[in-house]
N, C-alpha and C. Protein backbone atom coordinates (compact mmCIF):
# COMPACT_ATOMS: atom_id res chain seq x y z
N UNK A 1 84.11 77.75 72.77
CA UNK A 1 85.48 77.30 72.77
C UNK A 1 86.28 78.11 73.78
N UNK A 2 87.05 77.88 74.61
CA UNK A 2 88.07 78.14 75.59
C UNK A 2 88.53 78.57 75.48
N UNK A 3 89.06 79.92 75.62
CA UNK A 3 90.20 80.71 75.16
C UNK A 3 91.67 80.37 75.43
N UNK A 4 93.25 80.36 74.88
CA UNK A 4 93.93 80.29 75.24
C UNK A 4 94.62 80.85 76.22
N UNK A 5 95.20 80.80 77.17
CA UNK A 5 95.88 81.39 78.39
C UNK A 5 97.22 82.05 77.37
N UNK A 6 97.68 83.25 78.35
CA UNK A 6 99.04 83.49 77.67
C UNK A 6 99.55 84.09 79.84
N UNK A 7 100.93 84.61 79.31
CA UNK A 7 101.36 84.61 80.55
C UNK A 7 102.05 86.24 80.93
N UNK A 8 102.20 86.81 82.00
CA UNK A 8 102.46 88.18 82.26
C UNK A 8 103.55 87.88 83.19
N UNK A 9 104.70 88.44 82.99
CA UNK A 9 105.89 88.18 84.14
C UNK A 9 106.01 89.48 84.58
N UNK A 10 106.64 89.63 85.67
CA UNK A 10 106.89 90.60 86.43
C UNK A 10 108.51 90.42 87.77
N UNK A 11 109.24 91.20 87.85
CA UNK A 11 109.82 91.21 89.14
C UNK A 11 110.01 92.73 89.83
N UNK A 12 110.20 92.00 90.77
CA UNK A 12 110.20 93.49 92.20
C UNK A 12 111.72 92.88 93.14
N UNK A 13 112.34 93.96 93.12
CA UNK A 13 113.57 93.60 93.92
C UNK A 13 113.63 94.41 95.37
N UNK A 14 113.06 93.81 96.33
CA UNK A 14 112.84 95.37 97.69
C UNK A 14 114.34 94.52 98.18
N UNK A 15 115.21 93.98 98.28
CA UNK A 15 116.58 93.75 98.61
C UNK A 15 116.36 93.27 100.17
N UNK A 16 116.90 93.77 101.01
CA UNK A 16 116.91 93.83 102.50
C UNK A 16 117.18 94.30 103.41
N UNK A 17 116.46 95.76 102.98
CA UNK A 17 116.75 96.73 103.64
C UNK A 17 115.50 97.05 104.88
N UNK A 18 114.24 96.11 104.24
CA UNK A 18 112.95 96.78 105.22
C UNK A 18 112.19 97.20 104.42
N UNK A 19 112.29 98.09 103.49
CA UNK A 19 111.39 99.06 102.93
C UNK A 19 110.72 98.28 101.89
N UNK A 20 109.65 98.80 101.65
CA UNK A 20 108.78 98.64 100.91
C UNK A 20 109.25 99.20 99.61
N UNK A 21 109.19 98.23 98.10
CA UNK A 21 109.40 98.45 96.83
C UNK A 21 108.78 98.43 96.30
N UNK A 22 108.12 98.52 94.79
CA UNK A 22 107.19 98.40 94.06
C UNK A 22 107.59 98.43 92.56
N UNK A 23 106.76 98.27 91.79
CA UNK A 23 106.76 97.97 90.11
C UNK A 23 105.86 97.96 89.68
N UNK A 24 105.25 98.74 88.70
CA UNK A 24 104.94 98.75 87.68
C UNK A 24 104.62 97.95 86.34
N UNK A 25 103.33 97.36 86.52
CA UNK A 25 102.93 96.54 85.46
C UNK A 25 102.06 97.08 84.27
N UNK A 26 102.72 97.07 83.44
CA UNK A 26 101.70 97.83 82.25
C UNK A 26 100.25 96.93 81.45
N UNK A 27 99.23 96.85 81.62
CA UNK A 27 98.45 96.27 81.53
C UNK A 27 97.80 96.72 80.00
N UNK A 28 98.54 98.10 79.41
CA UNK A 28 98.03 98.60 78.23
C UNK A 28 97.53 98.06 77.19
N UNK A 29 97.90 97.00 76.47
CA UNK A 29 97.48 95.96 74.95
C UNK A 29 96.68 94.98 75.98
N UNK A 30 96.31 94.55 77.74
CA UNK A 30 95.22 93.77 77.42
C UNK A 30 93.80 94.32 77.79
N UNK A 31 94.19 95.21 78.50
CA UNK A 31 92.62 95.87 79.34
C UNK A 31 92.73 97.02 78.63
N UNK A 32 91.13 97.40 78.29
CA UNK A 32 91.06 98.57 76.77
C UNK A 32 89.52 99.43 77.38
N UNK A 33 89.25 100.30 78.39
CA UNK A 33 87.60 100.78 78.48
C UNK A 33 87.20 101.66 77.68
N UNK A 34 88.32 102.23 77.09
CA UNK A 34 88.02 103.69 76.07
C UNK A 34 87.50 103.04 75.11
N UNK A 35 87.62 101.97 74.59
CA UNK A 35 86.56 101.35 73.23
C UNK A 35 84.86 101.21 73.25
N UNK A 36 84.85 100.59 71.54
CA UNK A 36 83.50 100.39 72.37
C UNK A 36 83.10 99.12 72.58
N UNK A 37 84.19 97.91 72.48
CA UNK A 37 84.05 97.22 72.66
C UNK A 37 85.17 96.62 74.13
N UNK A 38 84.86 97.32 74.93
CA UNK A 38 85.91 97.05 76.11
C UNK A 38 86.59 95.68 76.55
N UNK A 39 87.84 95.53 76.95
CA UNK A 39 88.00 93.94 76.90
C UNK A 39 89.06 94.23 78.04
N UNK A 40 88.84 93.34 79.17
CA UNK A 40 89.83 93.40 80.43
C UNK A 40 89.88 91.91 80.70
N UNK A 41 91.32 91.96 81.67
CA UNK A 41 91.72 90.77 81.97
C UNK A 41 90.97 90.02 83.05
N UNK A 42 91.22 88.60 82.82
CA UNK A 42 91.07 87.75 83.74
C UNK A 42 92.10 87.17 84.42
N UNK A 43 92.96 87.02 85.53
CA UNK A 43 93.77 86.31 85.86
C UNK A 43 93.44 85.02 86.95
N UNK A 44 94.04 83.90 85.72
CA UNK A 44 93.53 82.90 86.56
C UNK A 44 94.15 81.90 87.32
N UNK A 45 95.75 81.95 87.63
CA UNK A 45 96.89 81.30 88.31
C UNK A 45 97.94 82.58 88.25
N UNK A 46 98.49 82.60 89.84
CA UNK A 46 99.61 83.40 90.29
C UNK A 46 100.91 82.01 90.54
N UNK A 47 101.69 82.30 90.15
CA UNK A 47 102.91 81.57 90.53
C UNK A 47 103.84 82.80 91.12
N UNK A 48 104.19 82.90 92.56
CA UNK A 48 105.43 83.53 93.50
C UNK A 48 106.63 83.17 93.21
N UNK A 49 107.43 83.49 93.38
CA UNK A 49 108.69 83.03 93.98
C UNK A 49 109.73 84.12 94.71
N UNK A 50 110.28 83.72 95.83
CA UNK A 50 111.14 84.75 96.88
C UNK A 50 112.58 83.77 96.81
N UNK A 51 113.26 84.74 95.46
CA UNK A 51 114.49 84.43 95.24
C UNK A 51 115.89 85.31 95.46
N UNK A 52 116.99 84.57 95.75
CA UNK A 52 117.66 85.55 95.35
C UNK A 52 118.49 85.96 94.06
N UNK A 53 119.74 87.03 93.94
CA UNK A 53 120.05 87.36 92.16
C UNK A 53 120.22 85.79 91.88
N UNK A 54 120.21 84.78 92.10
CA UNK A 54 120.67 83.58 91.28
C UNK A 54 119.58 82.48 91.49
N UNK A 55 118.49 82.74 91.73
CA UNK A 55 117.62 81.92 91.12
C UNK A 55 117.24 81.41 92.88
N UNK A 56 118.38 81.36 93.85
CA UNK A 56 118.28 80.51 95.37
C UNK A 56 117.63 81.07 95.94
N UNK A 57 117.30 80.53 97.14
CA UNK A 57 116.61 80.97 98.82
C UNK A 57 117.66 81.60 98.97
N UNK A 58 117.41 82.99 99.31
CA UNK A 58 118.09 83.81 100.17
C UNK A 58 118.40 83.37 101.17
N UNK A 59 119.93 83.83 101.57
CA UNK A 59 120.44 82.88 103.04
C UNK A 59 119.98 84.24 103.98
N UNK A 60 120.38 83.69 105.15
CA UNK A 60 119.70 84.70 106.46
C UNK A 60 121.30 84.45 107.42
N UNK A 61 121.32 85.81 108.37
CA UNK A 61 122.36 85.52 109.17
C UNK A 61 122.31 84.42 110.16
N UNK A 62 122.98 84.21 110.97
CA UNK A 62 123.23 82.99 111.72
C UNK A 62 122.03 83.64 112.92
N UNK A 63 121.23 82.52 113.33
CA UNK A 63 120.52 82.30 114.36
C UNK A 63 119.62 83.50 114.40
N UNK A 64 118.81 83.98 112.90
CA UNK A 64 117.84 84.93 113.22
C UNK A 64 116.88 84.68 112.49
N UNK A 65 115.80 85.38 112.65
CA UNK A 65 114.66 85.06 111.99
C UNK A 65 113.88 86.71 111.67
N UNK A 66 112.98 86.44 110.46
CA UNK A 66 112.80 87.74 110.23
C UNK A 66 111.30 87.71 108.91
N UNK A 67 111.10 88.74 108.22
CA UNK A 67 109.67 88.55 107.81
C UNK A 67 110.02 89.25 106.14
N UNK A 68 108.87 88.56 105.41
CA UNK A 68 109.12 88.67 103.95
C UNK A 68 107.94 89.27 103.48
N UNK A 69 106.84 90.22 102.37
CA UNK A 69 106.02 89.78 101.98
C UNK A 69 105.91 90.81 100.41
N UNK A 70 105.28 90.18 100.18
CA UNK A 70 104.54 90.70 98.81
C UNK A 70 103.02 90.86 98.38
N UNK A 71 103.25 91.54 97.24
CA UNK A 71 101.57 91.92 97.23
C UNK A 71 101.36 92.57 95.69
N UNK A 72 99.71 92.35 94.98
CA UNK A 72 99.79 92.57 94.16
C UNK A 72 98.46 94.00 94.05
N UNK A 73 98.59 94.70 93.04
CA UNK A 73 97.47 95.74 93.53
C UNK A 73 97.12 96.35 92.30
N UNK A 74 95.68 97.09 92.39
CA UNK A 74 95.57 97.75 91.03
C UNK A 74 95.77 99.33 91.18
N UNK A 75 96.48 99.50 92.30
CA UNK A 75 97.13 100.93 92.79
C UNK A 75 98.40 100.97 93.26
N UNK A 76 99.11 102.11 92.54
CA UNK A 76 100.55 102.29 93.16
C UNK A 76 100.04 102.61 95.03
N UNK A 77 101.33 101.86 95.70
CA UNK A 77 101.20 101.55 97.34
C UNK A 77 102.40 102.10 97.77
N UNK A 78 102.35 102.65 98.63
CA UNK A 78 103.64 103.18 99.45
C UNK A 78 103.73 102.53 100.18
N UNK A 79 103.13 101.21 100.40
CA UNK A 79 103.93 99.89 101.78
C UNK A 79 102.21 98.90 101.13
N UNK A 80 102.60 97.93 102.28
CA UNK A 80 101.87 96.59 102.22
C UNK A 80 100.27 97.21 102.90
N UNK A 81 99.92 96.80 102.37
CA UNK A 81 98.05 96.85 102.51
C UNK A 81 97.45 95.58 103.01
N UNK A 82 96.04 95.87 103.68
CA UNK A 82 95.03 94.85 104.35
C UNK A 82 94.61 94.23 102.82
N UNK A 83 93.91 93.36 102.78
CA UNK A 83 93.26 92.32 101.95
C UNK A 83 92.07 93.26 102.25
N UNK A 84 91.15 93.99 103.03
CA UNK A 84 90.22 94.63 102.42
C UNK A 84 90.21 95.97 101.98
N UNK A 85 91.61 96.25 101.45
CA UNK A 85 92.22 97.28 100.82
C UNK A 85 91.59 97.24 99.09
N UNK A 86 90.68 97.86 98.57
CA UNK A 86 90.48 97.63 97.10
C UNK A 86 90.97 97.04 96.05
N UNK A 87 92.21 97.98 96.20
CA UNK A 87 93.00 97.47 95.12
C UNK A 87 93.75 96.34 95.34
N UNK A 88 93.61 95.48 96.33
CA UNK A 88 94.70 93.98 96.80
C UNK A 88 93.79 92.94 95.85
N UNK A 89 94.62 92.58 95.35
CA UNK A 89 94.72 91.74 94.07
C UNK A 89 94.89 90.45 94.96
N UNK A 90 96.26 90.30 94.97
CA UNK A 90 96.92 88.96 95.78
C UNK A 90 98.33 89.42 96.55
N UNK A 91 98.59 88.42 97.20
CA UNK A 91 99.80 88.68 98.05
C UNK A 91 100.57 87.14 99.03
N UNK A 92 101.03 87.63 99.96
CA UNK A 92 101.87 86.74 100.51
C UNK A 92 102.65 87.08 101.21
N UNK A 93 102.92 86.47 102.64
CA UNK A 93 103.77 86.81 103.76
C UNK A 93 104.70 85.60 104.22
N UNK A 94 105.85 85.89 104.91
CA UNK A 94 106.17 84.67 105.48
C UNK A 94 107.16 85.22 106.39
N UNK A 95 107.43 84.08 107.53
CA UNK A 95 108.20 84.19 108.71
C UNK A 95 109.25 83.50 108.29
N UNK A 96 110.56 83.62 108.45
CA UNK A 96 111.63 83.03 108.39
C UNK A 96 112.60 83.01 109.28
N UNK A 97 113.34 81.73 109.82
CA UNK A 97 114.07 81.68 110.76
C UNK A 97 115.32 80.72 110.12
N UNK A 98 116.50 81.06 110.40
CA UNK A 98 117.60 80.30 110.55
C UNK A 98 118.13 79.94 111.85
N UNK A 99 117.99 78.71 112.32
CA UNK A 99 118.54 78.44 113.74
C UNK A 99 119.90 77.70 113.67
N UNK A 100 120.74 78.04 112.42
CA UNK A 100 121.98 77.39 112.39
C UNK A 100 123.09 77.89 112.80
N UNK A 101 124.47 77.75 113.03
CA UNK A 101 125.57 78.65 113.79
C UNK A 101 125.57 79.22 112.61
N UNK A 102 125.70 79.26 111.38
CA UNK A 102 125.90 79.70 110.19
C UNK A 102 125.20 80.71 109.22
N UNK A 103 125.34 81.11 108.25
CA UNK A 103 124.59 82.13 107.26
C UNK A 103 124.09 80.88 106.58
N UNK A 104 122.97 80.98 106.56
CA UNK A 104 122.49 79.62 105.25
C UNK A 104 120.86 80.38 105.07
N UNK A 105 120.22 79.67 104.11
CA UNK A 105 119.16 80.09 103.60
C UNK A 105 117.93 79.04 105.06
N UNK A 106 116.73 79.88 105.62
CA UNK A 106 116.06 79.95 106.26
C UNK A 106 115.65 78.10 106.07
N UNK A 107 115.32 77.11 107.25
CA UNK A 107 114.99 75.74 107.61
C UNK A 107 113.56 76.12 108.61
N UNK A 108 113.16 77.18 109.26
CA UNK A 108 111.57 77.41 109.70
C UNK A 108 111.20 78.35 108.93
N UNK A 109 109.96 78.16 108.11
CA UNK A 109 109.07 78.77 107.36
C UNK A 109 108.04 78.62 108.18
N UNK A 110 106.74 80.21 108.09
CA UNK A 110 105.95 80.07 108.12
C UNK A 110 104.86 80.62 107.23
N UNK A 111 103.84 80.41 106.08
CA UNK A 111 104.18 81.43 105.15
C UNK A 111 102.13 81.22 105.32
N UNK A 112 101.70 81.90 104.33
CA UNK A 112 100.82 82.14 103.67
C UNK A 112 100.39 83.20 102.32
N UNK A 113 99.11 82.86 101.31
CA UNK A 113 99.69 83.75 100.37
C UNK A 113 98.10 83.31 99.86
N UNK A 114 97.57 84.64 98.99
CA UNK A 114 95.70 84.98 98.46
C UNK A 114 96.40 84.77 97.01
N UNK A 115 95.82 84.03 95.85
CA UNK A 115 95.55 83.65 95.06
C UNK A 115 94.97 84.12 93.85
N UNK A 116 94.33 84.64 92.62
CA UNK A 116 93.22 83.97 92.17
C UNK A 116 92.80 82.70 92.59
N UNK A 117 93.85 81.77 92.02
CA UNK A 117 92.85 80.39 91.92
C UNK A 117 92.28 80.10 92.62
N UNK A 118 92.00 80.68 93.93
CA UNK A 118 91.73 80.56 95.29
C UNK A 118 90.51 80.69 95.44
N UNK A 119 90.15 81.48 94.39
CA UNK A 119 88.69 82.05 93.80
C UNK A 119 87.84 81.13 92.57
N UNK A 120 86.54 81.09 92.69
CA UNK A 120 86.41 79.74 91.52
C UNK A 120 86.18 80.25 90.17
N UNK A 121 86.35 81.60 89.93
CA UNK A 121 86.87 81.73 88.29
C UNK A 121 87.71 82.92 88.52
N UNK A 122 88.93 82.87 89.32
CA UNK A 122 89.97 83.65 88.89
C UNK A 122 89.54 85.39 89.38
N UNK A 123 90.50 86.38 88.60
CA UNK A 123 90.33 87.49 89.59
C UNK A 123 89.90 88.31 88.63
N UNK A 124 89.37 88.94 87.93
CA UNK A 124 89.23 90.07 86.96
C UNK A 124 89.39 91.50 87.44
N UNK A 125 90.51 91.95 86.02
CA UNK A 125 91.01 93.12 86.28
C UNK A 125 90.73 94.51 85.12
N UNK A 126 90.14 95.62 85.22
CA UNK A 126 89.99 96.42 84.49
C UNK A 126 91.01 97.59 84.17
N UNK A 127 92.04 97.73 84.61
CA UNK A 127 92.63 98.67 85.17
C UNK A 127 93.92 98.73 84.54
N UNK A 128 94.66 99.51 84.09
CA UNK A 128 95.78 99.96 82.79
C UNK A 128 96.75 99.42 83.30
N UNK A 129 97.12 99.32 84.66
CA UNK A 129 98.77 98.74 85.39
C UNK A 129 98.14 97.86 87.00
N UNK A 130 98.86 96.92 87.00
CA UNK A 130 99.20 96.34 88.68
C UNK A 130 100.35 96.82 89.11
N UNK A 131 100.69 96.65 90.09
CA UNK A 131 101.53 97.25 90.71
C UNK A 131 101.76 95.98 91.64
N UNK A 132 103.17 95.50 91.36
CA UNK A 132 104.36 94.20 92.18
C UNK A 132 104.99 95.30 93.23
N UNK A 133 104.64 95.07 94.32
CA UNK A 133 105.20 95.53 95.90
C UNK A 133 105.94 94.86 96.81
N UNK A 134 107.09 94.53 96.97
CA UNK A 134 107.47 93.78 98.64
C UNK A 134 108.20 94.50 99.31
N UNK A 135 108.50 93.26 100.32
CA UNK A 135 109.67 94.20 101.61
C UNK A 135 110.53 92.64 102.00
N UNK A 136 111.60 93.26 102.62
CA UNK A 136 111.75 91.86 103.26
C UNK A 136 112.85 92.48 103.98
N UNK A 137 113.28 91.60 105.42
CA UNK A 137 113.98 92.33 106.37
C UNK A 137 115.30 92.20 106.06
N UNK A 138 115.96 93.10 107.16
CA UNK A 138 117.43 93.50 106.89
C UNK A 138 118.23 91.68 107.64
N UNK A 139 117.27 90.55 108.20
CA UNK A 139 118.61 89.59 108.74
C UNK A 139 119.04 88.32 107.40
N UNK A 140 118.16 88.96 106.30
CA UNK A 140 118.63 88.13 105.21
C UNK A 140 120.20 88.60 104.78
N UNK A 141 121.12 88.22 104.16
CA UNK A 141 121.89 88.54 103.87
C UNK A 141 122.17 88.82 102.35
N UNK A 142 121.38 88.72 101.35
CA UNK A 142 121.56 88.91 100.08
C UNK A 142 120.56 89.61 99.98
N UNK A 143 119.99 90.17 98.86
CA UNK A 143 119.32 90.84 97.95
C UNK A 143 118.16 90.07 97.92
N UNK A 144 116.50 90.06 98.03
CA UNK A 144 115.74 89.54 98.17
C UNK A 144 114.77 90.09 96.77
N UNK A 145 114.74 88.50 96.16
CA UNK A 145 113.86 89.63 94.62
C UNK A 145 112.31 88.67 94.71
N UNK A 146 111.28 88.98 94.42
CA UNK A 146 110.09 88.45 93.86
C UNK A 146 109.62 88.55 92.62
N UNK A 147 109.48 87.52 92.16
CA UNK A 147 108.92 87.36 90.57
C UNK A 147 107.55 86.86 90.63
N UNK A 148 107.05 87.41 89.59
CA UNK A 148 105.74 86.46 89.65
C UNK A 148 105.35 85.92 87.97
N UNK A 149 104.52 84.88 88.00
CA UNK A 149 103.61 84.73 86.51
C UNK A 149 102.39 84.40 86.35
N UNK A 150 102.08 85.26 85.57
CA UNK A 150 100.18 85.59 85.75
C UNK A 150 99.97 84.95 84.53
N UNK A 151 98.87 83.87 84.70
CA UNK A 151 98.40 82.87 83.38
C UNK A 151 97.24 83.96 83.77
N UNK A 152 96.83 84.18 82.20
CA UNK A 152 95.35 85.47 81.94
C UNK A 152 94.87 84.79 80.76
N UNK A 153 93.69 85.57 80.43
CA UNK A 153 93.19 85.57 79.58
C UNK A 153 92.68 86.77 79.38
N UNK A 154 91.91 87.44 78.44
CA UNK A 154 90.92 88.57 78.39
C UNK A 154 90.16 88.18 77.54
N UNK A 155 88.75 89.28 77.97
CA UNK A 155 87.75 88.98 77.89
C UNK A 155 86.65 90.33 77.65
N UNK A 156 85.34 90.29 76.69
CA UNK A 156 84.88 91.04 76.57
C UNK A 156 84.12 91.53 77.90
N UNK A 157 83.75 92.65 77.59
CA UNK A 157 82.65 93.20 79.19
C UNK A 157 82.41 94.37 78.48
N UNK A 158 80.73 94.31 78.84
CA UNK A 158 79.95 95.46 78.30
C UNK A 158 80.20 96.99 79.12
N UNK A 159 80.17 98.28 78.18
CA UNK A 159 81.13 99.26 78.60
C UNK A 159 80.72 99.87 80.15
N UNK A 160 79.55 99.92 80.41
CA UNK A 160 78.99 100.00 81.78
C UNK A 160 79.53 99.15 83.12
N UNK A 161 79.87 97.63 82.87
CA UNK A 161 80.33 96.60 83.44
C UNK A 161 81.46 96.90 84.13
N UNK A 162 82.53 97.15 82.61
CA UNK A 162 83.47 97.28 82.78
C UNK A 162 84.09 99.14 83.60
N UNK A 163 83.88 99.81 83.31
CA UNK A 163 83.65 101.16 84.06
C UNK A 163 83.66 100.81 85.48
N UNK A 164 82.13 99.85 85.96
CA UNK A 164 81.91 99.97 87.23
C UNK A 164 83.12 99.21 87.97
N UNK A 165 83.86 98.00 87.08
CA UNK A 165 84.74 97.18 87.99
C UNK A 165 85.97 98.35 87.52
N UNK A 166 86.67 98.57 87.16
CA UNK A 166 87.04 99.47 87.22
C UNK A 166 86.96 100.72 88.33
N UNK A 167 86.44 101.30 88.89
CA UNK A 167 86.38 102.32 89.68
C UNK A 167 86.34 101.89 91.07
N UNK A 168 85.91 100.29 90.96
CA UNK A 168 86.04 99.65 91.97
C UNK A 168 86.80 99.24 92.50
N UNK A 169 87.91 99.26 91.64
CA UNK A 169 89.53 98.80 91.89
C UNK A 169 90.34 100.00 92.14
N UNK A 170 89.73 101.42 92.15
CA UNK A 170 90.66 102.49 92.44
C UNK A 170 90.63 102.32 93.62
């Protein structure tokens, strides 16, 4: 029988200043190795979103363009990491341009973004916290926040298994 999905929210607010932000996901009640029956997550759909405080596309100043991204990890990051960085979970970048006389929210996108689902059973995670990271540049004009929601499940794994994926993710 199938286990039920439940869901993990998260947000990261790096604003628009440039710098790199991060957060703290507590993973404590689902991934457990100190037992003896160890049980870590599976995550099997990421849903993004690059909003601003009210739910909108961040507007951008008149006639500029500029860069966004996020990232998910099983290590605290002091900035954005390669995809063959260990701990890169998932992530997402994008180019943004406003070519209007005006402040309005970005009309050229160019984006891309790594998944689970992308994977054909999802991502498995052993590890006590993820860590929600972005940046996004200073020609936005509001506050730039990222949310995410992680459909999971967990799952047993024998204590050796689980150890090795684990250490693998440091």
């Amino acid at each position: 029988m199938a286990k039920n999905t439940f869901f993990i929210r998260a947000l990261v607010t790096p604003g628009n200043t440039g710098t790199f932000v991060q957060s703290e996901i507590d993973l404590g009640s689902y991934t457990n190795l100190g037992s003896s029956k160890p049980e870590v997550l599976r995550i099997h759909n990421i849903r993004a979103a690059m909003t601003n405080n009210g739910g909108e596309i961040p507007e951008m100043t008149t006639n500029t363009a500029d860069v966004s991204s996020w990232q998910l990890t099983t290590q605290s990051k002091s900035g954005l990491v390669l995809m063959t960085d260990d701990s890169f979970v998932a992530g997402g970048r994008g180019a943004f341009r406003n070519p209007d006389g005006s402040n309005n929210a970005p009309t050229q996108v160019m984006e891309e973004q790594v998944l689970p689902q992308d994977f054909e059973r999802g991502y498995l995670i052993a590890v006590p916290s993820l860590f929600l990271g972005a940046t996004a540049g200073t020609d936005f004009t509001e506050a730039v926040n990222y949310s995410i929601i992680l459909e999971c499940t967990t799952e047993p794994l024998a204590k050796a298994e689980a150890v090795s994926l684990a250490v693998s993710q440091q």
